[in-house]
PDB file of N, CA and C in Angstrom:
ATOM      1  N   UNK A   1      99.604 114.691  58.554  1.00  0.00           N
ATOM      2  CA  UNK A   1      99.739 113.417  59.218  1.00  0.00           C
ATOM      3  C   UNK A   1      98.695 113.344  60.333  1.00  0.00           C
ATOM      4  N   UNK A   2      98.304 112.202  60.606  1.00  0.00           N
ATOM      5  CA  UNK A   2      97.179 112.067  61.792  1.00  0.00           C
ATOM      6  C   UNK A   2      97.655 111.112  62.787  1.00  0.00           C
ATOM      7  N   UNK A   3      97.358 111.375  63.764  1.00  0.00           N
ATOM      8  CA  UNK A   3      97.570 110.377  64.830  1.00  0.00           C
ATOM      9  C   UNK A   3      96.268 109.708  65.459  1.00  0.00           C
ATOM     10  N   UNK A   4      95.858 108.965  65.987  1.00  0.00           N
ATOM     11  CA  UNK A   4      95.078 107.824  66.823  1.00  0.00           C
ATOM     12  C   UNK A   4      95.442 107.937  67.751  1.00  0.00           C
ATOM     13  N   UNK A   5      94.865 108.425  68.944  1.00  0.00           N
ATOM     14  CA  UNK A   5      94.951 108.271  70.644  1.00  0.00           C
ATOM     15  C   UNK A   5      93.613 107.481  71.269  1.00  0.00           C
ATOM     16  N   UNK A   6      94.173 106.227  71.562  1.00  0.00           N
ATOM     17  CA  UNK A   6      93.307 105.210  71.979  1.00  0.00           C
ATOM     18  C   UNK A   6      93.444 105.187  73.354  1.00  0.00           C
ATOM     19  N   UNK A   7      92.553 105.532  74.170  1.00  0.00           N
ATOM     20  CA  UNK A   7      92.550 105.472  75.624  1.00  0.00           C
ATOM     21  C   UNK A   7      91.453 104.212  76.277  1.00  0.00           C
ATOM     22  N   UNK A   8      91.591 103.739  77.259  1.00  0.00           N
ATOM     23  CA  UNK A   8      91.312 102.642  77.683  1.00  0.00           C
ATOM     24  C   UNK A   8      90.735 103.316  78.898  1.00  0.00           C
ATOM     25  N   UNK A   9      89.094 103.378  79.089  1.00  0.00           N
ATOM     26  CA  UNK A   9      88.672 104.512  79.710  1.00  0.00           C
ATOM     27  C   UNK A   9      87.490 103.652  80.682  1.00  0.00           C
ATOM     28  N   UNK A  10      87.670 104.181  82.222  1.00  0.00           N
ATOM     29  CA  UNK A  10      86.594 103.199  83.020  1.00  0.00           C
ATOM     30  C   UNK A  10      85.370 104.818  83.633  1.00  0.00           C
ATOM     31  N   UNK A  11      84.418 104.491  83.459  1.00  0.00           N
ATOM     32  CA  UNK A  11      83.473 105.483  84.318  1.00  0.00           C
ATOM     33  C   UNK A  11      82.937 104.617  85.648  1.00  0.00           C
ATOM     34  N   UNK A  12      82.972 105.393  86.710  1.00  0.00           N
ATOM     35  CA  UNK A  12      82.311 104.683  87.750  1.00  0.00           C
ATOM     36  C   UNK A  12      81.103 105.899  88.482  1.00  0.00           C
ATOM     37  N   UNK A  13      80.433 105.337  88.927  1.00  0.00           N
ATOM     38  CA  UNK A  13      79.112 105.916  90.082  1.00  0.00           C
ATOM     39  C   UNK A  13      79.091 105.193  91.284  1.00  0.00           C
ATOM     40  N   UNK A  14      79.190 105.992  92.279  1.00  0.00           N
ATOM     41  CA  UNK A  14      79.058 105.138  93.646  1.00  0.00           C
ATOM     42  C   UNK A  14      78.626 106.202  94.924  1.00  0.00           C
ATOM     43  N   UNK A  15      78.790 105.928  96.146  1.00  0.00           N
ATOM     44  CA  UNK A  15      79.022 106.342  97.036  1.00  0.00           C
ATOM     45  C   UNK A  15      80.562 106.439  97.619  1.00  0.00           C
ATOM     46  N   UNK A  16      80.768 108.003  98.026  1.00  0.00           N
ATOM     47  CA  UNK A  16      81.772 108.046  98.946  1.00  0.00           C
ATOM     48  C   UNK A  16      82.276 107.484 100.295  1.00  0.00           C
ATOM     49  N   UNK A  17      83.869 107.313 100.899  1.00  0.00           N
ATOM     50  CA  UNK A  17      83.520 107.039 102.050  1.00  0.00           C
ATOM     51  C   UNK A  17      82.732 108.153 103.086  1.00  0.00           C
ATOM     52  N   UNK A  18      83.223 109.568 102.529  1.00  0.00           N
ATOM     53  CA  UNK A  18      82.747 110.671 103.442  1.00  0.00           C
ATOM     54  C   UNK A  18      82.352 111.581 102.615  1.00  0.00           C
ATOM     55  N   UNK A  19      81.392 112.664 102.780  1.00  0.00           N
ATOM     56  CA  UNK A  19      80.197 112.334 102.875  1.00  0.00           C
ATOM     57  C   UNK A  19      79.130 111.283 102.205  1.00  0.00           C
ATOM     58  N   UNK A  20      78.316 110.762 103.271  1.00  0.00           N
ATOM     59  CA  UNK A  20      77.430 109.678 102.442  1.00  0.00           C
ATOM     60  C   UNK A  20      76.402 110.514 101.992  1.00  0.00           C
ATOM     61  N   UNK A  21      76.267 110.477 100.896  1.00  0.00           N
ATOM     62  CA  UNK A  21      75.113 111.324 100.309  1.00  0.00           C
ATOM     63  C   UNK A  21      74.455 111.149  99.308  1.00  0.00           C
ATOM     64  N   UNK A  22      74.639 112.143  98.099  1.00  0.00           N
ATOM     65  CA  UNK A  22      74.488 112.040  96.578  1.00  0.00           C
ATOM     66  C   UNK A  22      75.532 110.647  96.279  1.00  0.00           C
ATOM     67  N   UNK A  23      74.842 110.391  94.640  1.00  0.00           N
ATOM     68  CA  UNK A  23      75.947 109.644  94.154  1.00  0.00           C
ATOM     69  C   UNK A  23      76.890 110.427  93.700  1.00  0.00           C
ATOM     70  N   UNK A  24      78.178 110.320  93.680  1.00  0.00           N
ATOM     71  CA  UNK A  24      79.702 110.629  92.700  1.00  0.00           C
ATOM     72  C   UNK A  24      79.800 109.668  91.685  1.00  0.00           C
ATOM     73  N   UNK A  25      80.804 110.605  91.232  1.00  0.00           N
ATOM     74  CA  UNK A  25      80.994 109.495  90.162  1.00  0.00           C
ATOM     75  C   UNK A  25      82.788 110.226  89.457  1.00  0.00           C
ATOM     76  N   UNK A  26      83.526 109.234  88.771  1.00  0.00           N
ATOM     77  CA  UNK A  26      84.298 109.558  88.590  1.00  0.00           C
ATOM     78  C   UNK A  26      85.149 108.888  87.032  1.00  0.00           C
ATOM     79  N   UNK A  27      85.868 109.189  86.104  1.00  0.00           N
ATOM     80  CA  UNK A  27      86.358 109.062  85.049  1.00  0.00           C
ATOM     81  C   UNK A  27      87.735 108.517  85.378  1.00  0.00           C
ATOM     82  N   UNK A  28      88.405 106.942  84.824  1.00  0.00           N
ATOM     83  CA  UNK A  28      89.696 107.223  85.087  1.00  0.00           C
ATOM     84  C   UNK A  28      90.086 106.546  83.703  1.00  0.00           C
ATOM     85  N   UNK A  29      91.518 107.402  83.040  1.00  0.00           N
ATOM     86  CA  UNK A  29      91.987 106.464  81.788  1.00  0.00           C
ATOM     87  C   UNK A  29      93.025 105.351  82.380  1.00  0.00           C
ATOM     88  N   UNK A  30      92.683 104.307  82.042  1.00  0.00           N
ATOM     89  CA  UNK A  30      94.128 103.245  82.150  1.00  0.00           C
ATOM     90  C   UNK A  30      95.157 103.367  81.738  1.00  0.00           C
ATOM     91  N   UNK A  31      96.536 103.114  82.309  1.00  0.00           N
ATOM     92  CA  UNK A  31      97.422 102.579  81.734  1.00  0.00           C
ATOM     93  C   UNK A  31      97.783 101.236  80.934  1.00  0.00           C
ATOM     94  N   UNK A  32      98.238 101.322  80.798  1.00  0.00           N
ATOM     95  CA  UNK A  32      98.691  99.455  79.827  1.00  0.00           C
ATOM     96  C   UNK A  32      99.263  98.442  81.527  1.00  0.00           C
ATOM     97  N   UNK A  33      99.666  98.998  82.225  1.00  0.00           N
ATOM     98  CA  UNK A  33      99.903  98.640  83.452  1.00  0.00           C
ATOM     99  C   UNK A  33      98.506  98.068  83.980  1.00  0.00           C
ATOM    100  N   UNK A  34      97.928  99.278  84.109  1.00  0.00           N
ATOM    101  CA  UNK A  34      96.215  98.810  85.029  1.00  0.00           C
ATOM    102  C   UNK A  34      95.748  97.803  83.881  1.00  0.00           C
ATOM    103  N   UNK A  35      95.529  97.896  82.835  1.00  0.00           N
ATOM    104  CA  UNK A  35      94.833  96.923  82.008  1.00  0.00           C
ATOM    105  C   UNK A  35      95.652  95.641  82.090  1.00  0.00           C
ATOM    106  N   UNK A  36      96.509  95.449  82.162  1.00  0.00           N
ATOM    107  CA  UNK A  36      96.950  94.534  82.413  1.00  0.00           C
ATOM    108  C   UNK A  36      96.866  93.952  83.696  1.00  0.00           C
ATOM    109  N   UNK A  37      96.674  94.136  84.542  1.00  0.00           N
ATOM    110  CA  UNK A  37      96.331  93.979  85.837  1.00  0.00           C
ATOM    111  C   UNK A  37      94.430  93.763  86.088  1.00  0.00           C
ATOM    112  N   UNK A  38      94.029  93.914  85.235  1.00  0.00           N
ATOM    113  CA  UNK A  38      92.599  93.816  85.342  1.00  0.00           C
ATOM    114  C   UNK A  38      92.310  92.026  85.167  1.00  0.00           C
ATOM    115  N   UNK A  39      93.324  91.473  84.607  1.00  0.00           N
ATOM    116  CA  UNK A  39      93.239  90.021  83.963  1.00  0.00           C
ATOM    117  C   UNK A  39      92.457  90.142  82.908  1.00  0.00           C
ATOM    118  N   UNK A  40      90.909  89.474  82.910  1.00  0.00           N
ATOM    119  CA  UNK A  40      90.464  89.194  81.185  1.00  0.00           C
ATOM    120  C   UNK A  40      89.788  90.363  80.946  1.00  0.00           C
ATOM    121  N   UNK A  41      89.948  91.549  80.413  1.00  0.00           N
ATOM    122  CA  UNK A  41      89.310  92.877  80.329  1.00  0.00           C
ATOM    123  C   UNK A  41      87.687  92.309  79.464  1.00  0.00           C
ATOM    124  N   UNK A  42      87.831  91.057  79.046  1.00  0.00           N
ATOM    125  CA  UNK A  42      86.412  91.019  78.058  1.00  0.00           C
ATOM    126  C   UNK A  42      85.299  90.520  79.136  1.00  0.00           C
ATOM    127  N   UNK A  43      85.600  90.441  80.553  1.00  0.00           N
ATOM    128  CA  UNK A  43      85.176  89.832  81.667  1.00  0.00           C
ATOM    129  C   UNK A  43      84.878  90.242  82.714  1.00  0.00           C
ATOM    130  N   UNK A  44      83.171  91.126  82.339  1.00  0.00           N
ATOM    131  CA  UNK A  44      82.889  91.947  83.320  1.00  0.00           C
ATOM    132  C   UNK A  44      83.314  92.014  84.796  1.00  0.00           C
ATOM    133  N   UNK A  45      82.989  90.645  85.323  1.00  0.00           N
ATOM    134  CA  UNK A  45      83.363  89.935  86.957  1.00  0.00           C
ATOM    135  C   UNK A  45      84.939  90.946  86.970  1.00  0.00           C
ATOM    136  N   UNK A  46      85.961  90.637  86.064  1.00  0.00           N
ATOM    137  CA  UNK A  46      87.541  90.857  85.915  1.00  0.00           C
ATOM    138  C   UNK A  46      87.566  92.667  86.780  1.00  0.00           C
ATOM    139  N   UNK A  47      86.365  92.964  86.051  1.00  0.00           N
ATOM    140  CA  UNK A  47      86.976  94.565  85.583  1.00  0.00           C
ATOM    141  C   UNK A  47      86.417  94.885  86.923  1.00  0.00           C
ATOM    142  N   UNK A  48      85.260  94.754  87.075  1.00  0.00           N
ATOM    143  CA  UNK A  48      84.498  94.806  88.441  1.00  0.00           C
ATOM    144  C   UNK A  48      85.355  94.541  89.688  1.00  0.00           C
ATOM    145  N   UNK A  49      86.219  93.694  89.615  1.00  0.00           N
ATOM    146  CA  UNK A  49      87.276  93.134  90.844  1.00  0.00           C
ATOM    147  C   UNK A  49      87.717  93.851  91.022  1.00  0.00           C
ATOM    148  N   UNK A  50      88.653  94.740  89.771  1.00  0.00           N
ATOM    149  CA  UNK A  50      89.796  95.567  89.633  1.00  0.00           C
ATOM    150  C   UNK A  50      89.033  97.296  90.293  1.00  0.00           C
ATOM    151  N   UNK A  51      88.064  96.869  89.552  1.00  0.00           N
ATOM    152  CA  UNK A  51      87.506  98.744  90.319  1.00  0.00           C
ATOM    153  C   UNK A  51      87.404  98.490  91.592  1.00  0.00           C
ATOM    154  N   UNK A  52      86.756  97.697  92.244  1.00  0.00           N
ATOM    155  CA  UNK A  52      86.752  97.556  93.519  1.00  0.00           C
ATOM    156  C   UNK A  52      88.126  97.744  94.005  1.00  0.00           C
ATOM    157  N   UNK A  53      88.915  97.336  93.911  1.00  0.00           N
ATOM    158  CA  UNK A  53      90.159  97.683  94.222  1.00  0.00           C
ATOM    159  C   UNK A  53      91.178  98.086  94.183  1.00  0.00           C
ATOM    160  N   UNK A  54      90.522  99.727  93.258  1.00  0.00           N
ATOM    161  CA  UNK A  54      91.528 100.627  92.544  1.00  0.00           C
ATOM    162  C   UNK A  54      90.723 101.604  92.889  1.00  0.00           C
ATOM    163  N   UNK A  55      89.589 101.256  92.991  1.00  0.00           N
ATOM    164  CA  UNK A  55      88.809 102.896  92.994  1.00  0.00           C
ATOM    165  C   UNK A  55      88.564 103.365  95.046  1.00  0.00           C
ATOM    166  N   UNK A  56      89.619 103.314  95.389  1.00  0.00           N
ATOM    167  CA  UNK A  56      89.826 103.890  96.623  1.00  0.00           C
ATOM    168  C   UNK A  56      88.634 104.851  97.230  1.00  0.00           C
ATOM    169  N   UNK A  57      88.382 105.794  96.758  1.00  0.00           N
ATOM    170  CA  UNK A  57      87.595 106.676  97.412  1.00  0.00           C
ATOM    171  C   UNK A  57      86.291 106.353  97.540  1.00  0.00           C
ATOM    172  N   UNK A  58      85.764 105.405  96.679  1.00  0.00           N
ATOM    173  CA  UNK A  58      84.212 104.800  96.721  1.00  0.00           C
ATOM    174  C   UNK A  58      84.231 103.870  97.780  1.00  0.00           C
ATOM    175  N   UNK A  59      82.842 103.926  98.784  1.00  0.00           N
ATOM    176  CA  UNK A  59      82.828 103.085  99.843  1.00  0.00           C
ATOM    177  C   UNK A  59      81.635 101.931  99.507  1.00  0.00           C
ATOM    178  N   UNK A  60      81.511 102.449  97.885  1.00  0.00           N
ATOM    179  CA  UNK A  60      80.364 101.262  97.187  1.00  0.00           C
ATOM    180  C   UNK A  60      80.644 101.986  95.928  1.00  0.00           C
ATOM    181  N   UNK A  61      80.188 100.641  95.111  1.00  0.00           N
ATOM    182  CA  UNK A  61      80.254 101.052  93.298  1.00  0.00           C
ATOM    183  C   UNK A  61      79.009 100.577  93.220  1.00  0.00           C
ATOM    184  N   UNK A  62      78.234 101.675  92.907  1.00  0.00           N
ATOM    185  CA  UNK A  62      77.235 101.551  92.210  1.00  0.00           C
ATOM    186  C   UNK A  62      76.666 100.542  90.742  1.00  0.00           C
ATOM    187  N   UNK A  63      77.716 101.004  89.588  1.00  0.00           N
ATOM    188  CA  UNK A  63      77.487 100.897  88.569  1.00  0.00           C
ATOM    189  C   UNK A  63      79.128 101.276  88.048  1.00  0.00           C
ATOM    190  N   UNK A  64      79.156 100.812  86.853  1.00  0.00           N
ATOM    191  CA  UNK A  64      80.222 101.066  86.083  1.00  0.00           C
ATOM    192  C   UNK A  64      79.797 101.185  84.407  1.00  0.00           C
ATOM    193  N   UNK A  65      81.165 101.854  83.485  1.00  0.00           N
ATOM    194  CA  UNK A  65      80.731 101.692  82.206  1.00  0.00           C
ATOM    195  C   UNK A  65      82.230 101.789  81.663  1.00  0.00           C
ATOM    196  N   UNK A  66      82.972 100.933  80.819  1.00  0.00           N
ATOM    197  CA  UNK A  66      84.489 100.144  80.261  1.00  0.00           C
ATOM    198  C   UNK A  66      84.199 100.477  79.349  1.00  0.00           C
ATOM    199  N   UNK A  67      85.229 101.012  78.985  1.00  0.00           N
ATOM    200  CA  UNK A  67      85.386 101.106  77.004  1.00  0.00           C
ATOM    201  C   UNK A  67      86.710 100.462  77.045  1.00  0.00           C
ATOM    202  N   UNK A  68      87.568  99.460  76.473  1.00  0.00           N
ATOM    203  CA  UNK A  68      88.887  99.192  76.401  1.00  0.00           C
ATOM    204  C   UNK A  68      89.163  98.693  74.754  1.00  0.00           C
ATOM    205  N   UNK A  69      90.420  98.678  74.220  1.00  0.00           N
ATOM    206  CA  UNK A  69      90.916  98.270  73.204  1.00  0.00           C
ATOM    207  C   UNK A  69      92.295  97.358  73.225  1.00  0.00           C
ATOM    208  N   UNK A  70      91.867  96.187  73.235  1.00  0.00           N
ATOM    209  CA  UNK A  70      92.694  95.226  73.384  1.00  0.00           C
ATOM    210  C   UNK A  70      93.062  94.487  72.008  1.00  0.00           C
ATOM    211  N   UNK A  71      94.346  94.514  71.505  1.00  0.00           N
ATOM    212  CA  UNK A  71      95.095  94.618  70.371  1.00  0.00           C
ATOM    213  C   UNK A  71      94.083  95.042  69.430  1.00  0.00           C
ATOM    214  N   UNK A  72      93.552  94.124  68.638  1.00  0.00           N
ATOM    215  CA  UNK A  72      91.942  94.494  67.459  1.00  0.00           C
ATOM    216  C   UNK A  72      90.951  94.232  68.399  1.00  0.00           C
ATOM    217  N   UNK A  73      90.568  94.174  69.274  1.00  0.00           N
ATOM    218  CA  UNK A  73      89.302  93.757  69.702  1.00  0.00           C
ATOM    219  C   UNK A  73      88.952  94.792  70.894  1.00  0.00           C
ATOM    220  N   UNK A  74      87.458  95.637  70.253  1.00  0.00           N
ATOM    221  CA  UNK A  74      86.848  96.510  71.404  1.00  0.00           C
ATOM    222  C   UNK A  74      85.810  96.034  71.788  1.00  0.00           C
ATOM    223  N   UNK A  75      86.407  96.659  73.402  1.00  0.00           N
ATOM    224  CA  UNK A  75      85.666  95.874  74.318  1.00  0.00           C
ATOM    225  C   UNK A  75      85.000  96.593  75.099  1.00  0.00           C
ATOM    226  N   UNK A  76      83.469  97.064  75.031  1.00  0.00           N
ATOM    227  CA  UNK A  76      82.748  97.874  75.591  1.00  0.00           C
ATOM    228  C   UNK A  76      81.612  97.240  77.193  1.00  0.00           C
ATOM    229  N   UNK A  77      81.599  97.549  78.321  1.00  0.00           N
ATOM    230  CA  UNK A  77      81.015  97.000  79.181  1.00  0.00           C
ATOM    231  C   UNK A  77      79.734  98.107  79.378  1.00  0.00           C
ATOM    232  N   UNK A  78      78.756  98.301  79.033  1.00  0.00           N
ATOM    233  CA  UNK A  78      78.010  99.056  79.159  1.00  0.00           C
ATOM    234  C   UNK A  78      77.048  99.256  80.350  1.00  0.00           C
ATOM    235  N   UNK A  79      76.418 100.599  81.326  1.00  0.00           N
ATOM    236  CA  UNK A  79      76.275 100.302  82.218  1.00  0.00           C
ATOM    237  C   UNK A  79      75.240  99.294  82.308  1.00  0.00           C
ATOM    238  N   UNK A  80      75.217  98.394  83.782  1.00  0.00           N
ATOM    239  CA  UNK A  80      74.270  97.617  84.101  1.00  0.00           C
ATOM    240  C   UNK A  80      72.766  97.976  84.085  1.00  0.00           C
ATOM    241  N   UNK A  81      72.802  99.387  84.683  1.00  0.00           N
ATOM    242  CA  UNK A  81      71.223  99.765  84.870  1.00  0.00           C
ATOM    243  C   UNK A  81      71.516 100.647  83.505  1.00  0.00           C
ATOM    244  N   UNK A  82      71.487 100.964  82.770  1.00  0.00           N
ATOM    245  CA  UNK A  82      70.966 101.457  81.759  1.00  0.00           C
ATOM    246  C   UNK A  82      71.630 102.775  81.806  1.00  0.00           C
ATOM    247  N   UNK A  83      70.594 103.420  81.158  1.00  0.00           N
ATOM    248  CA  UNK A  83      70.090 104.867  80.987  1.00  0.00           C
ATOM    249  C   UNK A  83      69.950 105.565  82.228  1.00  0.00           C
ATOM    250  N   UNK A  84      69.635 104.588  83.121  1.00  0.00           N
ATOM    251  CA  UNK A  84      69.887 105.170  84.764  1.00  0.00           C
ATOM    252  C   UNK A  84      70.759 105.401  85.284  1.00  0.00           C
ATOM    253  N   UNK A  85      72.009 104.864  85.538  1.00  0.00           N
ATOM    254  CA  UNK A  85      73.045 104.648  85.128  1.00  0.00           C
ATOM    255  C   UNK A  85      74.152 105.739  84.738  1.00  0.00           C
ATOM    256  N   UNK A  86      73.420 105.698  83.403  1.00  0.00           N
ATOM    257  CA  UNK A  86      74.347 107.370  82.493  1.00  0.00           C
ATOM    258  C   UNK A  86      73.660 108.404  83.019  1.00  0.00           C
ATOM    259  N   UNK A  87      72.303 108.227  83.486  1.00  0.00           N
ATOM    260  CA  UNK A  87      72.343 109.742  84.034  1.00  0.00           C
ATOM    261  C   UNK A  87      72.542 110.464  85.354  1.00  0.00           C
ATOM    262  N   UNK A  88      72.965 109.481  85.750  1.00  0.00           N
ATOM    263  CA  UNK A  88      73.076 109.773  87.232  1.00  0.00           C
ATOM    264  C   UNK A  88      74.980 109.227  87.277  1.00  0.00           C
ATOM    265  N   UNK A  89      75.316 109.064  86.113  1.00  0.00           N
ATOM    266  CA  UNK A  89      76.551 109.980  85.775  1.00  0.00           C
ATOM    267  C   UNK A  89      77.034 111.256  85.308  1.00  0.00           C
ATOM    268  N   UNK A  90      76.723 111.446  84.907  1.00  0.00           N
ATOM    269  CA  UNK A  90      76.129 113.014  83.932  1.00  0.00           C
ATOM    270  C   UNK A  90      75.760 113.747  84.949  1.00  0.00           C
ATOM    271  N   UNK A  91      74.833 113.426  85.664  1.00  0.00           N
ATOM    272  CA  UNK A  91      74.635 114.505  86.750  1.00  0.00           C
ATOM    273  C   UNK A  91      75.089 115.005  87.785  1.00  0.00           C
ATOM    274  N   UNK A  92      76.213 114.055  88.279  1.00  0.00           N
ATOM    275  CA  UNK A  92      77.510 114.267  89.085  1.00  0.00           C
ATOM    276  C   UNK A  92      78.272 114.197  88.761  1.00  0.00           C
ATOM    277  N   UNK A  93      78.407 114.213  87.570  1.00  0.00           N
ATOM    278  CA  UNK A  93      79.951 114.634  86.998  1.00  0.00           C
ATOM    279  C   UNK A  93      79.830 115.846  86.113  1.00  0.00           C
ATOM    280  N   UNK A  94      78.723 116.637  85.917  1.00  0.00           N
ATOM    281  CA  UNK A  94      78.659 118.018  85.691  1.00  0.00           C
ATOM    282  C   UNK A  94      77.092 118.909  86.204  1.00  0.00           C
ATOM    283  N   UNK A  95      77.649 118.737  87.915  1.00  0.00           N
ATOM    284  CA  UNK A  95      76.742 119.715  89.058  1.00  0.00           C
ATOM    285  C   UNK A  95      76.167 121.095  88.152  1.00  0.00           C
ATOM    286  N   UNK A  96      75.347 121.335  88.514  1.00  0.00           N
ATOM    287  CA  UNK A  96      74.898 122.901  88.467  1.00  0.00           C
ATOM    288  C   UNK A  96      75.174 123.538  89.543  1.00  0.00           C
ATOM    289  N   UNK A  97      75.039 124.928  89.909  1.00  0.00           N
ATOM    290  CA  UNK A  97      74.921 125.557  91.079  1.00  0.00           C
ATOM    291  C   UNK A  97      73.641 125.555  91.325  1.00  0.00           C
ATOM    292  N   UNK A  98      72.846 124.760  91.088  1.00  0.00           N
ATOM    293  CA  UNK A  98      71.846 124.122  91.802  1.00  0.00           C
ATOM    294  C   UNK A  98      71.278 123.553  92.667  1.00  0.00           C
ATOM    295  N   UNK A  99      72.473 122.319  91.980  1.00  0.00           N
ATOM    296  CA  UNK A  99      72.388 120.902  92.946  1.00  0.00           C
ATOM    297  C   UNK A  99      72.497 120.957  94.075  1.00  0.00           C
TER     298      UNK A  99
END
């Protein structure tokens, strides 16, 4: 038997409130609660509102990137800046002992 686990998944990049520095960045899955609370999930402006005012620890959002599944219809928000974007997600969300 197989199962389907459909998660409703937001990536964000921003600045912290403390330290101001590098960018962060952070992964959160939705509930059916938060998605519902986002209002029109197919509506970038919507989702953008909602991070702003869910994503607590950012003292700026950079950029974002939405994957959601709303009954049949997927709904992907891809980041604004690009490729810039994903990598400067990627790169704070898996540091080297480098960085």
């Amino acid at each position: 038997m197989r199962y389907t686990v459909t998660k409703q998944r937001v990536e964000v990049i921003g600045q912290l409130w403390w330290p101001m520095g590098p960018t962060f960045a952070q992964t959160r899955d939705l509930s059916a609660y938060d998605l519902e609370n986002i209002g029109d999930p197919a509506k970038r402006y919507d989702v953008a509102c909602w991070i702003d005012m869910n994503f607590g620890d950012f003292s700026s959002i950079t950029d974002f990137r939405a994957d959601f599944h709303v009954k049949e219809q997927h709904i992907v928000h891809e980041w604004r800046h690009g490729e810039d974007s994903e990598m400067a997600f990627n790169d704070a969300m898996f540091r080297t002992d480098d960085d």
